[in-house]
C-alpha atoms as a PDB file:
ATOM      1  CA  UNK A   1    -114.200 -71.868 -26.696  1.00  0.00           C
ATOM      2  CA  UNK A   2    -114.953 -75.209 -25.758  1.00  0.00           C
ATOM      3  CA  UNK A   3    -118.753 -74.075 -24.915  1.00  0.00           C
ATOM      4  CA  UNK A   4    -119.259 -71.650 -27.951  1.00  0.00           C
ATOM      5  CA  UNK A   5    -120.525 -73.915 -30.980  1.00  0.00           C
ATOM      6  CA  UNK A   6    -119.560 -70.808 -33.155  1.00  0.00           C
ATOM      7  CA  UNK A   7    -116.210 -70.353 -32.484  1.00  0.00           C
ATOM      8  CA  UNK A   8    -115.508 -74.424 -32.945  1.00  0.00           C
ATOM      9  CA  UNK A   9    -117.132 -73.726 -36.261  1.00  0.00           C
ATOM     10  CA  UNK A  10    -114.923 -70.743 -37.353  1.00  0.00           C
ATOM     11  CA  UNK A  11    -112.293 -72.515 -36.253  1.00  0.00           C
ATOM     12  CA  UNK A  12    -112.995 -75.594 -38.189  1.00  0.00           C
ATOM     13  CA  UNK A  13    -114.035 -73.107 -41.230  1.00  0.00           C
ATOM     14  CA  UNK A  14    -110.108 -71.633 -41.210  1.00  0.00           C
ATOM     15  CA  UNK A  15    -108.450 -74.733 -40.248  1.00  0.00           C
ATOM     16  CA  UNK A  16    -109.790 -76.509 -43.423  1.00  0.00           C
ATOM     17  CA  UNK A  17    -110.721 -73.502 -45.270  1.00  0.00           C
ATOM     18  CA  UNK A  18    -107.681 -70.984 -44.886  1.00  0.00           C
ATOM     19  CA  UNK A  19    -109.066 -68.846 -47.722  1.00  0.00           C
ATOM     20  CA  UNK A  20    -112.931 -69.036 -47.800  1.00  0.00           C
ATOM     21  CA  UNK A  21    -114.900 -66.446 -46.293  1.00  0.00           C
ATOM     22  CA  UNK A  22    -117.250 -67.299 -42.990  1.00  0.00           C
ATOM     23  CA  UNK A  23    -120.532 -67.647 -45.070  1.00  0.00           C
ATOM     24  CA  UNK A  24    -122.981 -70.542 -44.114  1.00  0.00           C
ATOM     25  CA  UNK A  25    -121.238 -72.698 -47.335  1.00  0.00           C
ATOM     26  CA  UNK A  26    -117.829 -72.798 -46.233  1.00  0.00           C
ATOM     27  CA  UNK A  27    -118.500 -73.222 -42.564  1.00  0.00           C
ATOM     28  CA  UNK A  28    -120.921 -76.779 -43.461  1.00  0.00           C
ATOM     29  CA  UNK A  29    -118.330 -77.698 -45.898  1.00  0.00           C
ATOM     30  CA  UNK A  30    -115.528 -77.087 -42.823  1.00  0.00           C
ATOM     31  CA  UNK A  31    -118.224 -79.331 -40.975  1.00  0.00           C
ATOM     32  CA  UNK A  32    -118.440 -82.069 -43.421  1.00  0.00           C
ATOM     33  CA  UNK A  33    -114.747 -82.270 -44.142  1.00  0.00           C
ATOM     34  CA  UNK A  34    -114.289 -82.509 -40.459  1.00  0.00           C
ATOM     35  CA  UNK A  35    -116.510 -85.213 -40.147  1.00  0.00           C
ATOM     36  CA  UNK A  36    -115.573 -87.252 -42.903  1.00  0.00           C
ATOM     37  CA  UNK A  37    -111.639 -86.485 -41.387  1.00  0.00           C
ATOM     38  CA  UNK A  38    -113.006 -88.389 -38.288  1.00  0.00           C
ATOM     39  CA  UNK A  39    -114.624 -91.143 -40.317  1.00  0.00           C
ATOM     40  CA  UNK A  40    -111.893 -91.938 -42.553  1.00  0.00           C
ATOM     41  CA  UNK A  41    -109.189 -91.766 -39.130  1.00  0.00           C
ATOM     42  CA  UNK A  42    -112.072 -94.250 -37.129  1.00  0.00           C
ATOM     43  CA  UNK A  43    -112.183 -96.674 -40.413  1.00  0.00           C
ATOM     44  CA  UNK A  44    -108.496 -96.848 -40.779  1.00  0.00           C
ATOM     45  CA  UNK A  45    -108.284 -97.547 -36.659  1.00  0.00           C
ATOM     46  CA  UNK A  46    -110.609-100.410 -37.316  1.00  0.00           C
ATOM     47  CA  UNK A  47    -108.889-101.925 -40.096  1.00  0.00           C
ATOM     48  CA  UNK A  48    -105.111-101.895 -38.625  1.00  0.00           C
ATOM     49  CA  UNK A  49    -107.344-103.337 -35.138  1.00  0.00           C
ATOM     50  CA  UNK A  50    -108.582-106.065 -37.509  1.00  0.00           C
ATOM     51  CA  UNK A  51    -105.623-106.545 -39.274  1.00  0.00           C
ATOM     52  CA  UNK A  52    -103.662-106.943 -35.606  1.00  0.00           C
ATOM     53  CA  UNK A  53    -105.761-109.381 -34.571  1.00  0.00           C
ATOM     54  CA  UNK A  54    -105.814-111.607 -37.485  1.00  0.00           C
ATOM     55  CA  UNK A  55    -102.174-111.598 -37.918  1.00  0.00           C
ATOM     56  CA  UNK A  56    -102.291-110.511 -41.886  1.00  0.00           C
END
């Protein structure tokens, strides 16, 4: 799995999208809520690193 793209993506696809079938809309939304998962967990990292550091 960790070489076939597709499978990630179905994964992804019923991890986010239990219900949704495996049509090209659902698997970029699965894609996009992934990445914006990622985004939001990176920002958050940054701000408790920041917040560490400046003793707030």
């Amino acid at each position: 799995m960790e070489h076939n793209q597709l499978e990630q993506i179905l994964t992804l696809r019923r991890h986010y999208l239990p219900h949704e079938p495996d049509d090209e809309e659902a698997l970029a939304r699965a894609i996009w809520l992934n990445k914006q998962h990622w985004d939001n967990t990176s920002h958050a990292i940054a701000a408790g690193i920041a917040k560490a550091f400046n003793g707030a």
